[in-house]
PDB file of N, CA and C in Angstrom:
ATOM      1  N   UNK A   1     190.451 160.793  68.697  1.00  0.00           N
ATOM      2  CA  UNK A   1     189.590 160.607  69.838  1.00  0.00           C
ATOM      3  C   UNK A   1     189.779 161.796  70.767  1.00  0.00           C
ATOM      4  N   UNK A   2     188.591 162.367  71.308  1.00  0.00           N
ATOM      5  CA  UNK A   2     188.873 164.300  71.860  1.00  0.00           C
ATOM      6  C   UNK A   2     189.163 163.709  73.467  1.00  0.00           C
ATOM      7  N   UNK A   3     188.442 162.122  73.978  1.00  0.00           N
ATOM      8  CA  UNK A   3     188.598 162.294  75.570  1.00  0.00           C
ATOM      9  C   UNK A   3     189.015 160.745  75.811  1.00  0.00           C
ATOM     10  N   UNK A   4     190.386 160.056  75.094  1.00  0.00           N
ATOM     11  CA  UNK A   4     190.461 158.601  75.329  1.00  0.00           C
ATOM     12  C   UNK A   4     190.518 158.312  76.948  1.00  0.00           C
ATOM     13  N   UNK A   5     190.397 158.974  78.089  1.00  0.00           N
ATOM     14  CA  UNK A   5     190.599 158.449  79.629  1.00  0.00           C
ATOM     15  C   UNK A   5     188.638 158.464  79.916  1.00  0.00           C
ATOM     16  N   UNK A   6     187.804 159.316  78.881  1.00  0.00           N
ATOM     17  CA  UNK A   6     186.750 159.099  79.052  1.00  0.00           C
ATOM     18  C   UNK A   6     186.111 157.968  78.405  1.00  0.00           C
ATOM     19  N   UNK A   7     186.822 157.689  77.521  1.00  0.00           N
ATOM     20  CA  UNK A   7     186.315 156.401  76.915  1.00  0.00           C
ATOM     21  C   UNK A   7     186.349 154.779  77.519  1.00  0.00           C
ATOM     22  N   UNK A   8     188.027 155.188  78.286  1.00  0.00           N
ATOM     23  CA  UNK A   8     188.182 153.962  79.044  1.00  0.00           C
ATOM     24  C   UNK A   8     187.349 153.454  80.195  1.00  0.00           C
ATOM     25  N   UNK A   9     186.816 154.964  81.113  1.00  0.00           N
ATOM     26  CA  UNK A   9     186.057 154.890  82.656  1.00  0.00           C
ATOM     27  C   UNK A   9     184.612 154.062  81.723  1.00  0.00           C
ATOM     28  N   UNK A  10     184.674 154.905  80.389  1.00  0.00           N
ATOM     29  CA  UNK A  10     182.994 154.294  79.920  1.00  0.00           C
ATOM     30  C   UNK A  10     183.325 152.838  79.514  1.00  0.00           C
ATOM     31  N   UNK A  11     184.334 152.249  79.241  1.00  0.00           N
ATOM     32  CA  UNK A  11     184.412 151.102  78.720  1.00  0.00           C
ATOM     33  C   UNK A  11     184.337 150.127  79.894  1.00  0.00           C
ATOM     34  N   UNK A  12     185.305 150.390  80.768  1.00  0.00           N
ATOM     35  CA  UNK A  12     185.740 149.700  82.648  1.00  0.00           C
ATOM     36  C   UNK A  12     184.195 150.011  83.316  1.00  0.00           C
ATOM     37  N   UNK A  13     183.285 150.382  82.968  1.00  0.00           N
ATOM     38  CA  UNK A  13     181.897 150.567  83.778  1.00  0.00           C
ATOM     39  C   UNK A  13     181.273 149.158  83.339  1.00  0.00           C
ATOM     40  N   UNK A  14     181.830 148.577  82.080  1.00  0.00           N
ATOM     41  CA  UNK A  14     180.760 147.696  82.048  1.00  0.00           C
ATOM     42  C   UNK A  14     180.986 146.512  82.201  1.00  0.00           C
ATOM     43  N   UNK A  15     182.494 146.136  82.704  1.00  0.00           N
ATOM     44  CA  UNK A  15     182.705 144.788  83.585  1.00  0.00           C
ATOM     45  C   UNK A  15     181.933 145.043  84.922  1.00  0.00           C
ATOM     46  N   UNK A  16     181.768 146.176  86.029  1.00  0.00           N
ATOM     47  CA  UNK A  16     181.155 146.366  87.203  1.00  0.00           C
ATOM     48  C   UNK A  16     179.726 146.130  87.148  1.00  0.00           C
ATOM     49  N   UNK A  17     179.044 146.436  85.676  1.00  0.00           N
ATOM     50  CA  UNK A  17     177.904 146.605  85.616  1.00  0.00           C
ATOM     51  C   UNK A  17     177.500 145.433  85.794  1.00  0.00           C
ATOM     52  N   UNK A  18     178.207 144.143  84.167  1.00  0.00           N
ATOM     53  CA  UNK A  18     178.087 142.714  84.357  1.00  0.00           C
ATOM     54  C   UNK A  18     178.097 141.850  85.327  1.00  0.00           C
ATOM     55  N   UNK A  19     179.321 141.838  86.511  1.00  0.00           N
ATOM     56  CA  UNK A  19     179.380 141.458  87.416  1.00  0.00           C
ATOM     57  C   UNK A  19     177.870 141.024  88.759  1.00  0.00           C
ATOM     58  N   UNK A  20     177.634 142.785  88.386  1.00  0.00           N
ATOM     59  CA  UNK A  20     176.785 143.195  89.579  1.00  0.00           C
ATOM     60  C   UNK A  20     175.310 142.222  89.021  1.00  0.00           C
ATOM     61  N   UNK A  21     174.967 142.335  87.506  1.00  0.00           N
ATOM     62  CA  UNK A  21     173.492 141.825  87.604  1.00  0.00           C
ATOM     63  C   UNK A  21     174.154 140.420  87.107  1.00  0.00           C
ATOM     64  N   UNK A  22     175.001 139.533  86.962  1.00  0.00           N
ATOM     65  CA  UNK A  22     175.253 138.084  87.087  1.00  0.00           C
ATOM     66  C   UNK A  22     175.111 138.104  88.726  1.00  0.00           C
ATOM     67  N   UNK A  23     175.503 138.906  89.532  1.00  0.00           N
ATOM     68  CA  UNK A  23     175.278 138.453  91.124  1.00  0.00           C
ATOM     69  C   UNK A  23     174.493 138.599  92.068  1.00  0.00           C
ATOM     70  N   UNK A  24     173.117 139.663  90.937  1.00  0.00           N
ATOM     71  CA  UNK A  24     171.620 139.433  91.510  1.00  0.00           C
ATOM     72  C   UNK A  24     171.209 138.335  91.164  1.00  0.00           C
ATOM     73  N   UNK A  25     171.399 137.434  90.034  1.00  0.00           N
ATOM     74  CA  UNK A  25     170.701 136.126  89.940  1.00  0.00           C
ATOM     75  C   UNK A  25     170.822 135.518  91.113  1.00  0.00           C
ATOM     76  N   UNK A  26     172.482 135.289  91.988  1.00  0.00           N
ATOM     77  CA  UNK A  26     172.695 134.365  92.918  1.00  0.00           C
ATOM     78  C   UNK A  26     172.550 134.859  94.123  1.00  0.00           C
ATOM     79  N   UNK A  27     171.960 136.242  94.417  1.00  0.00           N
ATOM     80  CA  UNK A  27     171.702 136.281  95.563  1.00  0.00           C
ATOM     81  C   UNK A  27     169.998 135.903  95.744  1.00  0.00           C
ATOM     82  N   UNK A  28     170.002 135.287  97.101  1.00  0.00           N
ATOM     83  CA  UNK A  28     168.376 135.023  97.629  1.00  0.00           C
ATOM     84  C   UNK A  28     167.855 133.977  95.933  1.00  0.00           C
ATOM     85  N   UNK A  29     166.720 134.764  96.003  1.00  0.00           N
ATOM     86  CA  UNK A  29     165.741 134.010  94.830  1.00  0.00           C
ATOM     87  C   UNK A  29     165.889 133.774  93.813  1.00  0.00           C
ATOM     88  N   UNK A  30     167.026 135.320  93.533  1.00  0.00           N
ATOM     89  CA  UNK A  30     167.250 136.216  91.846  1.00  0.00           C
ATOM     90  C   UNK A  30     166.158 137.291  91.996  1.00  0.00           C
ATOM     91  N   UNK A  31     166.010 137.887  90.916  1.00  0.00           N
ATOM     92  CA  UNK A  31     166.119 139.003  90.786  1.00  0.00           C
ATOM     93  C   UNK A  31     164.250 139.161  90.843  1.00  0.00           C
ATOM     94  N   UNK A  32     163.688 138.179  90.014  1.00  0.00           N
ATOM     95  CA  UNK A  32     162.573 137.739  89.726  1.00  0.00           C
ATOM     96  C   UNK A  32     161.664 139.100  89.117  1.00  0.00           C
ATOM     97  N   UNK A  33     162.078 139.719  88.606  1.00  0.00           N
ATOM     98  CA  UNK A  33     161.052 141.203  87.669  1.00  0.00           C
ATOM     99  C   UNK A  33     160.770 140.947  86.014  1.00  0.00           C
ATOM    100  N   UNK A  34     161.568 139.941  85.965  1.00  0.00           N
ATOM    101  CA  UNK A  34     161.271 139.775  84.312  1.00  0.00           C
ATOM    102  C   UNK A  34     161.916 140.836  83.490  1.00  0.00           C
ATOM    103  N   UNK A  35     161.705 141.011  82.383  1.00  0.00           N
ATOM    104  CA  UNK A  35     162.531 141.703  81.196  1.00  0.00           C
ATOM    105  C   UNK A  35     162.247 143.352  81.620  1.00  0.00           C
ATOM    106  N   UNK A  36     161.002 143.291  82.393  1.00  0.00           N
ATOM    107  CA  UNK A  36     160.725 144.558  82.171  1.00  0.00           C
ATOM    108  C   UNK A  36     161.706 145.416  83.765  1.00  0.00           C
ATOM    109  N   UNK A  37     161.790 144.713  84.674  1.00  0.00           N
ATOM    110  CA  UNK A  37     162.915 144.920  85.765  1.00  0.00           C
ATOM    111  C   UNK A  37     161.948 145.782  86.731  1.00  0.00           C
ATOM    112  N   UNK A  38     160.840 145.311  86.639  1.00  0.00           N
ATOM    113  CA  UNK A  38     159.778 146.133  87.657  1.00  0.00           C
ATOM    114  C   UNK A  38     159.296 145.131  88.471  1.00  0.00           C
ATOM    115  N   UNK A  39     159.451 145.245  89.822  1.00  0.00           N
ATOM    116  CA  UNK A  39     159.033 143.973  90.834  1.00  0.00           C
ATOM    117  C   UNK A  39     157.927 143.885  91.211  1.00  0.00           C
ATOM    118  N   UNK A  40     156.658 143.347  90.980  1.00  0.00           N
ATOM    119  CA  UNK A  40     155.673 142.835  91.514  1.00  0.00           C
ATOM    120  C   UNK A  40     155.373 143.561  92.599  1.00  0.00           C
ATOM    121  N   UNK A  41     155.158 144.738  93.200  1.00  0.00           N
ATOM    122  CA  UNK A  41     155.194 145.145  94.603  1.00  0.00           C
ATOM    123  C   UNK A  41     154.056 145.192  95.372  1.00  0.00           C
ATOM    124  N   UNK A  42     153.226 144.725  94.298  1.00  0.00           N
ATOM    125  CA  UNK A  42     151.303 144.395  95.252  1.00  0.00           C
ATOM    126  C   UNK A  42     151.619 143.250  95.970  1.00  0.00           C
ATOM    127  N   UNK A  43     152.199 142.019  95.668  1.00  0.00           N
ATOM    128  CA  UNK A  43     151.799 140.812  95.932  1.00  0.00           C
ATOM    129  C   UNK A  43     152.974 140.820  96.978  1.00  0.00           C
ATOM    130  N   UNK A  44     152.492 139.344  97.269  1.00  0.00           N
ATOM    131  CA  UNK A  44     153.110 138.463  98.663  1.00  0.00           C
ATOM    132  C   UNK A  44     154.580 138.084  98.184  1.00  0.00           C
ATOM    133  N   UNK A  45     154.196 137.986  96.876  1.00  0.00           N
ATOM    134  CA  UNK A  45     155.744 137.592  96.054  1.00  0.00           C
ATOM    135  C   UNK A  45     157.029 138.195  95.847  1.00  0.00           C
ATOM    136  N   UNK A  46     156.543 139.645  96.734  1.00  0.00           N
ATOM    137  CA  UNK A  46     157.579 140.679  95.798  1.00  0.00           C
ATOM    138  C   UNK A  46     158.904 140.177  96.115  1.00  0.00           C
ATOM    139  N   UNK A  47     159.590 140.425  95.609  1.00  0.00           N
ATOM    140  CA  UNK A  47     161.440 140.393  96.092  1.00  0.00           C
ATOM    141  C   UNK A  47     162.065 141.406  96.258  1.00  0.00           C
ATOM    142  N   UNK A  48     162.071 142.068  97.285  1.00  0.00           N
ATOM    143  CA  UNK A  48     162.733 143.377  98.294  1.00  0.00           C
ATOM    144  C   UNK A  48     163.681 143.156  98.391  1.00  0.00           C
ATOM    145  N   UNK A  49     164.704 142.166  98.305  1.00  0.00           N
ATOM    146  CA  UNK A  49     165.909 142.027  99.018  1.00  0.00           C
ATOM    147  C   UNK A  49     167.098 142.582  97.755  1.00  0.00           C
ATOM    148  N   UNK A  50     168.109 142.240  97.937  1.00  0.00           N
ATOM    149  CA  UNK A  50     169.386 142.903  97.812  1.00  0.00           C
ATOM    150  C   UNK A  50     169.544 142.350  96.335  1.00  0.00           C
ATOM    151  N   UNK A  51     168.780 141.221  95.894  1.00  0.00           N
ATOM    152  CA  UNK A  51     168.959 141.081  94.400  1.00  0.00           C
ATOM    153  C   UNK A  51     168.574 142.166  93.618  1.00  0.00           C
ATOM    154  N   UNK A  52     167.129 142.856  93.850  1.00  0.00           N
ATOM    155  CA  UNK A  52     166.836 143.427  93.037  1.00  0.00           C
ATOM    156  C   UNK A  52     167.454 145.268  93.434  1.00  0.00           C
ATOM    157  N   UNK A  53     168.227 145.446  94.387  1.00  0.00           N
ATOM    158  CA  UNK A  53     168.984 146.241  94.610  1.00  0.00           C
ATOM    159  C   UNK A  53     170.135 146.610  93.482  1.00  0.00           C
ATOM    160  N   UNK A  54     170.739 144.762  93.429  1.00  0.00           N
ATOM    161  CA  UNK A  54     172.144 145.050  92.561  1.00  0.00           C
ATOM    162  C   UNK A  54     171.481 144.943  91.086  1.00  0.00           C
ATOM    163  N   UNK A  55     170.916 144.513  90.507  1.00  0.00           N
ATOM    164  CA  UNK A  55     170.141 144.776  89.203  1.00  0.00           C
ATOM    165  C   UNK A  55     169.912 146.309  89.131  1.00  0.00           C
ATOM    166  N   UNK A  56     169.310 146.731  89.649  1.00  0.00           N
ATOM    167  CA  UNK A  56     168.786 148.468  89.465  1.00  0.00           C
ATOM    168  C   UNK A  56     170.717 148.671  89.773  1.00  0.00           C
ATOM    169  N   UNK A  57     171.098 148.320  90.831  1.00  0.00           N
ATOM    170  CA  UNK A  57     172.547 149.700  90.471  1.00  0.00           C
ATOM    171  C   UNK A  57     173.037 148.971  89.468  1.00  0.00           C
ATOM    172  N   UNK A  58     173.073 147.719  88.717  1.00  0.00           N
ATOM    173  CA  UNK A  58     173.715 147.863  87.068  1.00  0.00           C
ATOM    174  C   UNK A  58     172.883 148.263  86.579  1.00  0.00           C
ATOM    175  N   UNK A  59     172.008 148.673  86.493  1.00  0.00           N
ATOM    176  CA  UNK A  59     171.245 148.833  85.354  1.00  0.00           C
ATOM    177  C   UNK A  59     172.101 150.687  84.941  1.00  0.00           C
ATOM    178  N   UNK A  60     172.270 151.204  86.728  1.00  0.00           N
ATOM    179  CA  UNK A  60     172.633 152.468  86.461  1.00  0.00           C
ATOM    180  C   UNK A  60     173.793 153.239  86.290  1.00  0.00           C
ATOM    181  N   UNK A  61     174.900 151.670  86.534  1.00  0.00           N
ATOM    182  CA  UNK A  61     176.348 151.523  86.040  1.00  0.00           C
ATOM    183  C   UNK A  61     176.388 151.664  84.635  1.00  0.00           C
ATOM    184  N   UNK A  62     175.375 151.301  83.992  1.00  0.00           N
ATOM    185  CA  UNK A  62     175.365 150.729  82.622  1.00  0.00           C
ATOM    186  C   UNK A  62     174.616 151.668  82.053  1.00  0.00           C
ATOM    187  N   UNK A  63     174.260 152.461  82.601  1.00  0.00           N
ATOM    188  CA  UNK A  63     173.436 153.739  81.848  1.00  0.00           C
ATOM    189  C   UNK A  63     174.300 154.799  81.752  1.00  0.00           C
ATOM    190  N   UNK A  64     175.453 154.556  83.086  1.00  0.00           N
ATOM    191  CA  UNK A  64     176.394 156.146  82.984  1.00  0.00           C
ATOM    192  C   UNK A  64     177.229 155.516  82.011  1.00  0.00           C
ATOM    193  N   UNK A  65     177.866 154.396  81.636  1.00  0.00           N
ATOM    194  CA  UNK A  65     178.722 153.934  80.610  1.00  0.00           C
ATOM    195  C   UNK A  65     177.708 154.456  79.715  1.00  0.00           C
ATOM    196  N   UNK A  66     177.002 153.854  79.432  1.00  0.00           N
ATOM    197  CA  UNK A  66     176.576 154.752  78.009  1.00  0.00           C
ATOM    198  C   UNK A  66     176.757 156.359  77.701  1.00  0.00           C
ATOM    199  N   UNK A  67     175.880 156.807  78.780  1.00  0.00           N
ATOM    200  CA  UNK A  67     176.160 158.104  78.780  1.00  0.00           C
ATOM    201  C   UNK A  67     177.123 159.076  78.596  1.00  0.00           C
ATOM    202  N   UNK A  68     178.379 158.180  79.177  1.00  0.00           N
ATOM    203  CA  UNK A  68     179.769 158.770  79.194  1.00  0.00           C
ATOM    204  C   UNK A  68     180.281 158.610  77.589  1.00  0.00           C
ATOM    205  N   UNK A  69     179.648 157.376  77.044  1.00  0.00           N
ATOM    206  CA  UNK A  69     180.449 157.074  75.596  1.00  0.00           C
ATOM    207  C   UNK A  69     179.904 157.991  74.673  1.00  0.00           C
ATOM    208  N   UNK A  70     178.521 158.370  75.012  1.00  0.00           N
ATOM    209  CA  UNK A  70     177.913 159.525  74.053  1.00  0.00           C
ATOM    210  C   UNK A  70     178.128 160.912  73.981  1.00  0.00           C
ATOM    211  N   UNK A  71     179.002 161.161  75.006  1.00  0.00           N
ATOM    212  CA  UNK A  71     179.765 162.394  75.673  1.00  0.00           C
ATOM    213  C   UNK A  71     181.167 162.143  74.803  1.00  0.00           C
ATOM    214  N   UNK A  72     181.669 161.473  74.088  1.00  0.00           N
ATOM    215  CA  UNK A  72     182.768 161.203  73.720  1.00  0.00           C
ATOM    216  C   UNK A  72     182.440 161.520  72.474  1.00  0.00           C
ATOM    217  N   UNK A  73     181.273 160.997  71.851  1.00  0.00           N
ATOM    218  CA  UNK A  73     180.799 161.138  70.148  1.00  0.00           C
ATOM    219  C   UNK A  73     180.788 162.725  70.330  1.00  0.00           C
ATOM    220  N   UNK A  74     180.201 163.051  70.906  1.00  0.00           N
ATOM    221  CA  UNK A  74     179.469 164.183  70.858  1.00  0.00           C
ATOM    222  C   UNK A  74     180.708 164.866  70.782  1.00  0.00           C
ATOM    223  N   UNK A  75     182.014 165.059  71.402  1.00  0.00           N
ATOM    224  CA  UNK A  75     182.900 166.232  71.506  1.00  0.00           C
ATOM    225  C   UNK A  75     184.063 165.811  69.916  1.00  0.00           C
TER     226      UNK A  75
END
């Protein structure tokens, strides 16, 4: 393995990631965007608040874990 302390930050990203979008469900409404994670933003319905905040930052916790693990193949 060429970077095992890079493997670990990529591995430890994705309890923060989990955490964060299990705790957009329970904030306010939930998250309410559906699979596709795009919020309704014409309508009366949208959900602005802090759920769909912590969804988008896992989504981008969980994108640098990836990113970081493919940085690991790669070297």
């Amino acid at each position: 393995m060429a970077f095992p302390r890079l493997n670990n930050v990529s591995f430890l990203l994705l309890a923060p990631s989990l955490i964060l979008l299990l705790a957009s469900s329970l904030v306010e409404n939930g998250v309410g965007t559906g699979w596709t994670v795009y919020p309704p933003l014409s309508g009366i319905q949208s959900h602005s608040g802090g759920a769909v905040d912590l969804a988008i930052f896992s989504l981008h916790l969980a994108g640098i874990s990836s990113m970081l693990g493919k940085i690991m193949c790669l070297a």
